[in-house]
C-alpha atoms as a PDB file:
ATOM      1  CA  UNK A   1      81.518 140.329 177.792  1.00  0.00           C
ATOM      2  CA  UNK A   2      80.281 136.969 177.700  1.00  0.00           C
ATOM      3  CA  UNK A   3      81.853 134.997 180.952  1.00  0.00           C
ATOM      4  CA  UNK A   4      81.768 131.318 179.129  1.00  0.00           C
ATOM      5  CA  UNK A   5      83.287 133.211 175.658  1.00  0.00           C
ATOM      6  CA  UNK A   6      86.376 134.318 177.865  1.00  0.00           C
ATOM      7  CA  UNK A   7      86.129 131.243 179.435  1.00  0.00           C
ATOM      8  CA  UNK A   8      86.346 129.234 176.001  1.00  0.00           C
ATOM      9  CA  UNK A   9      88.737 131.703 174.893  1.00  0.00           C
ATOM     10  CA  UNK A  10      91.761 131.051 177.281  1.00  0.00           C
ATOM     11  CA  UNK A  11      90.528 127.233 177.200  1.00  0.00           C
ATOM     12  CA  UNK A  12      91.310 127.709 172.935  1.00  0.00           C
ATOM     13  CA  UNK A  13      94.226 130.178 174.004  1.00  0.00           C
ATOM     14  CA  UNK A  14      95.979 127.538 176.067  1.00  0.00           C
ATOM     15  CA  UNK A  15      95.611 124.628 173.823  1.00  0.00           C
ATOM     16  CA  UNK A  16      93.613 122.492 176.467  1.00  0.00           C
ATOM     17  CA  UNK A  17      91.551 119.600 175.275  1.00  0.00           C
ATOM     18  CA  UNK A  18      88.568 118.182 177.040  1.00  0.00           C
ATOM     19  CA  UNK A  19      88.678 115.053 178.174  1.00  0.00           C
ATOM     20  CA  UNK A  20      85.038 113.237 178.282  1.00  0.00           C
ATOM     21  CA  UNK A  21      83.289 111.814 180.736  1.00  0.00           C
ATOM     22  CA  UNK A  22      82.986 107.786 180.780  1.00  0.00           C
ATOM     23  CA  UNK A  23      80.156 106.085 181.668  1.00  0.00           C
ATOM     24  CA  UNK A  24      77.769 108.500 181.844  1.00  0.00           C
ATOM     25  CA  UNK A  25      76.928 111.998 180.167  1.00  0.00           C
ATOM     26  CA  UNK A  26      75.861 114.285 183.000  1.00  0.00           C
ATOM     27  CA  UNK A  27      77.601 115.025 186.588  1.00  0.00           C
ATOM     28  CA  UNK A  28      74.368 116.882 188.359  1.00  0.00           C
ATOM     29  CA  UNK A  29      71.035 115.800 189.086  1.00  0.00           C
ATOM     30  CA  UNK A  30      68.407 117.520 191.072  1.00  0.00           C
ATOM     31  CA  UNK A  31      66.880 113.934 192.133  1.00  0.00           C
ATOM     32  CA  UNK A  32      63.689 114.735 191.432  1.00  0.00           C
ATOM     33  CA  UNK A  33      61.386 112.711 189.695  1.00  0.00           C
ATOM     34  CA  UNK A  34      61.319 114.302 186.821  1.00  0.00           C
ATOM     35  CA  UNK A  35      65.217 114.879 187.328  1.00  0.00           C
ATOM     36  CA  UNK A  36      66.935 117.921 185.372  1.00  0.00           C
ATOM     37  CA  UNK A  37      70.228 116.614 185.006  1.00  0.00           C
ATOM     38  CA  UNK A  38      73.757 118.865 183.890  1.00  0.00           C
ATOM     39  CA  UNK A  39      76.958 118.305 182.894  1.00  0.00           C
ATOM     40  CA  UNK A  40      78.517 121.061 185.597  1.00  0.00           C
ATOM     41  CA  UNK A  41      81.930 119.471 185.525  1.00  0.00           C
ATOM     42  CA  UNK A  42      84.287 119.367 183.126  1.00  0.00           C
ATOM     43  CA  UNK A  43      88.749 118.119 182.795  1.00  0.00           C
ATOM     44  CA  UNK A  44      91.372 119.872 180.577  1.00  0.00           C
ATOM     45  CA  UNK A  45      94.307 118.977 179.761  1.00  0.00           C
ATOM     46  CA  UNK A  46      97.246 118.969 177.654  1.00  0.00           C
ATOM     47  CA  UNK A  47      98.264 117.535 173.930  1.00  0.00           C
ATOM     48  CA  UNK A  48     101.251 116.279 175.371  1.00  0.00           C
ATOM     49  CA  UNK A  49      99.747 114.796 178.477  1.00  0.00           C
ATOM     50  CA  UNK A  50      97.400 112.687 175.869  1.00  0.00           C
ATOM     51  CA  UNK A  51     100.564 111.752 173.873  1.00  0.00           C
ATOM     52  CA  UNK A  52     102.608 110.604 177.138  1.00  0.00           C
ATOM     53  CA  UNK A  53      98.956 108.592 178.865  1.00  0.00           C
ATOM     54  CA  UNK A  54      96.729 107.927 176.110  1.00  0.00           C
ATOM     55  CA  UNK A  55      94.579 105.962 178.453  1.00  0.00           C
ATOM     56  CA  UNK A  56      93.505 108.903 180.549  1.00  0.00           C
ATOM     57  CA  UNK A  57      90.028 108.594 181.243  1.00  0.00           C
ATOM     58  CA  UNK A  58      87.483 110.356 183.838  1.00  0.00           C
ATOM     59  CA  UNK A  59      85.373 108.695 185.885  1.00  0.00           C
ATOM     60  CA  UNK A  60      82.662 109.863 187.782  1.00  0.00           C
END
């Protein structure tokens, strides 16, 4: 089985919500100059978390 499907699953599972990345859209680069650049990282969290600080934001 699929790690990121199991992965995604319990993510669904749980309820958990992404929250995106501000500023920029990758947390990863290789520095090169021709960089290959990822988004490696991502932050869950909660329905109710939103609801109670609906200015949560993630910086990198």
């Amino acid at each position: 089985v699929n790690d990121i499907f199991i992965f995604n699953e319990i993510i669904g599972h749980l309820g958990l919500l992404e929250l995106p990345l501000k500023g920029r859209r990758f947390t990863w680069s290789n520095m090169q100059d021709v960089p290959l650049l990822e988004q490696l990282d991502w932050f869950f969290t909660s329905a109710s978390w939103i609801n109670q600080y609906p200015m949560t934001q993630v910086a990198p």
